[in-house]
N, C-alpha and C. Protein backbone atom coordinates (compact mmCIF):
# COMPACT_ATOMS: atom_id res chain seq x y z
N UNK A 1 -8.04 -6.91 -16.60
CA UNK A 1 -6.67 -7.23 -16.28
C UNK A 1 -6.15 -8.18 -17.34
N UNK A 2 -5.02 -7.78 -17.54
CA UNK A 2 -4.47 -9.13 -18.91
C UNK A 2 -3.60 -10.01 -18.31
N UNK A 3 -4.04 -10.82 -17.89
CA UNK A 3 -2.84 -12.04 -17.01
C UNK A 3 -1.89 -12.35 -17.89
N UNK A 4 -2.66 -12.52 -18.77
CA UNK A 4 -1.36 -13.21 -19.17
C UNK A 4 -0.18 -11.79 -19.96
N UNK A 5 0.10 -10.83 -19.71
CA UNK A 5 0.81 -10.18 -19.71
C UNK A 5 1.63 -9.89 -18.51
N UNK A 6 0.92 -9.96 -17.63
CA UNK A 6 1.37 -10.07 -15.81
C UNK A 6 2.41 -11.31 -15.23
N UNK A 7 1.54 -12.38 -16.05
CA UNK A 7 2.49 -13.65 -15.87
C UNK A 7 4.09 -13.36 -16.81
N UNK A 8 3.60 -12.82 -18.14
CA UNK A 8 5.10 -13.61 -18.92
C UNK A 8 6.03 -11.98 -18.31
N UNK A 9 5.56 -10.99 -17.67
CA UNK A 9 6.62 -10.04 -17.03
C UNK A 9 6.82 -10.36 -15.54
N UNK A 10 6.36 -11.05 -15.06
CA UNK A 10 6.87 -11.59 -13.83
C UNK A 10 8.07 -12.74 -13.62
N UNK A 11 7.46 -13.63 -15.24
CA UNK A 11 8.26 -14.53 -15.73
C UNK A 11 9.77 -13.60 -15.99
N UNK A 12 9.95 -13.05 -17.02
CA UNK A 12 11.21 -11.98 -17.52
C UNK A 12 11.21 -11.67 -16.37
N UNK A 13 11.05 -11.30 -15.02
CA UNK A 13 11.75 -10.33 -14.37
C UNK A 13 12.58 -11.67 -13.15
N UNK A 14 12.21 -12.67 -13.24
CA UNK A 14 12.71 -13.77 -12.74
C UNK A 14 13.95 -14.21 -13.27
N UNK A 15 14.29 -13.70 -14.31
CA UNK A 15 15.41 -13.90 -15.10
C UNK A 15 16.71 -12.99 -14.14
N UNK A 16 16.24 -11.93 -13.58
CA UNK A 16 17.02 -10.73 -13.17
C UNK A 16 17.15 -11.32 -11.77
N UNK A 17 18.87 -10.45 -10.75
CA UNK A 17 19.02 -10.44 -10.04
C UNK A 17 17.91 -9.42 -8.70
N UNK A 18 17.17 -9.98 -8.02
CA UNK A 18 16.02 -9.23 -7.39
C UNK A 18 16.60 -9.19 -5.97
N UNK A 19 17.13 -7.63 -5.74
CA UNK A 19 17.84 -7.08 -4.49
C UNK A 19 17.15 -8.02 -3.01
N UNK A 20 17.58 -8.48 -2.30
CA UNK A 20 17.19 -9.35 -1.04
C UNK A 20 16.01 -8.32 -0.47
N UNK A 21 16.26 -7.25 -0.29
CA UNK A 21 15.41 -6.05 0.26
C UNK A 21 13.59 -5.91 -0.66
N UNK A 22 13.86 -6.78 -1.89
CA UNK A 22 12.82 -6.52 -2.76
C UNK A 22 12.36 -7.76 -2.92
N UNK A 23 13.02 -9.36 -2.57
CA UNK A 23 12.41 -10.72 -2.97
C UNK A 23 10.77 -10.98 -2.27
N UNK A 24 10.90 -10.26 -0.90
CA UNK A 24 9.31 -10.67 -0.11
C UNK A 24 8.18 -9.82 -1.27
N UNK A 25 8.67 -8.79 -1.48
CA UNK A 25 7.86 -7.96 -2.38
C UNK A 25 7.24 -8.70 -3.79
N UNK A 26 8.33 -9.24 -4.04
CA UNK A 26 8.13 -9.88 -5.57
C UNK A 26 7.13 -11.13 -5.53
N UNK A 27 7.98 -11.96 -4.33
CA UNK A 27 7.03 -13.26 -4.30
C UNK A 27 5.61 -12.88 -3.82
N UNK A 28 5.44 -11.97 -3.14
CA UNK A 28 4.08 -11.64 -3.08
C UNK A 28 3.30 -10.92 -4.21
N UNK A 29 3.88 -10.40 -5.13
CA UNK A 29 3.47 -10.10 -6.30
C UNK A 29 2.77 -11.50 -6.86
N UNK A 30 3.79 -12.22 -7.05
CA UNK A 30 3.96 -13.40 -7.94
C UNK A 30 2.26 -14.02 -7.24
N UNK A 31 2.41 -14.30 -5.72
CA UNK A 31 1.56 -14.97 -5.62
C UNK A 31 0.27 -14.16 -5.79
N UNK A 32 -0.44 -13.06 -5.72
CA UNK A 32 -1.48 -12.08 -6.01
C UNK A 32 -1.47 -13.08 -7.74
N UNK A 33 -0.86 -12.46 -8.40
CA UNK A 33 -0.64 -12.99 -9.63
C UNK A 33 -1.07 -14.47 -9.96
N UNK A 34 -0.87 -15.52 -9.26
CA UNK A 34 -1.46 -16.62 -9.24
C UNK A 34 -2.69 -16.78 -9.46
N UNK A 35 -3.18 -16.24 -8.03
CA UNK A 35 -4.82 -15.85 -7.61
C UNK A 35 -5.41 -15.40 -8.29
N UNK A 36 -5.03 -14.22 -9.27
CA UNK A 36 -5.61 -13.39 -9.90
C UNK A 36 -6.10 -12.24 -8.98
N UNK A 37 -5.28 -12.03 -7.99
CA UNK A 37 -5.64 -11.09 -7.18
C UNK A 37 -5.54 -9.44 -7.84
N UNK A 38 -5.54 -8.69 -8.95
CA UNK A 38 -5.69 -7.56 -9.39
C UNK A 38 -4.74 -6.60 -8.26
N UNK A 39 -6.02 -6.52 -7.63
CA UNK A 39 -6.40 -5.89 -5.92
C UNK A 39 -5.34 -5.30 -5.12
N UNK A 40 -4.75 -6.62 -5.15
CA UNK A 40 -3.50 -7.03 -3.98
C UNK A 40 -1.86 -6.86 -4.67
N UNK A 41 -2.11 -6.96 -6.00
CA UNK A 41 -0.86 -6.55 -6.91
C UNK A 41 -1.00 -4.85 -6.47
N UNK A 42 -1.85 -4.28 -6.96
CA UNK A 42 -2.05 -3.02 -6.53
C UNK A 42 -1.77 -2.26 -5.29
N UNK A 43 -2.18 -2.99 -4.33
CA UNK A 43 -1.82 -2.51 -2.82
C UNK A 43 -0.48 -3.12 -2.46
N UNK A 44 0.39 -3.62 -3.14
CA UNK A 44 1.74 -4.00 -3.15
C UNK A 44 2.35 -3.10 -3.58
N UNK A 45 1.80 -2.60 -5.10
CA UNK A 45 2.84 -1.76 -5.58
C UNK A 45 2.55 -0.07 -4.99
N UNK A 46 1.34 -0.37 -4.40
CA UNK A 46 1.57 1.16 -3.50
C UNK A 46 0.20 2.32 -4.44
N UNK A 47 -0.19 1.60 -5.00
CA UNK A 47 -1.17 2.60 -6.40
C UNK A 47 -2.23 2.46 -6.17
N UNK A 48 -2.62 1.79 -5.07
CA UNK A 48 -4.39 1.74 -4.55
C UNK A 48 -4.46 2.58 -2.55
């Protein structure tokens, strides 16, 4: 996994307006992302 590619596009996408319907989604991204959860980014975005 390359974090630090994960971090600075999570970063850029923080820049953007993130639809109310999509913020629980994101911050739970974000936090997987913290953790280094791989796993859990994955079963968020629906690909595991």
């Amino acid at each position: 996994m390359d974090c630090d590619l994960i971090e600075d596009t999570l970063k850029e996408l923080e820049e953007y307006s993130i639809p109310d319907e999509e913020k629980d989604k994101f911050n739970a991204l974000c936090e997987k992302a913290k953790n280094f959860d791989y796993e859990g980014i994955l079963e968020i975005l629906g690909r595991k």
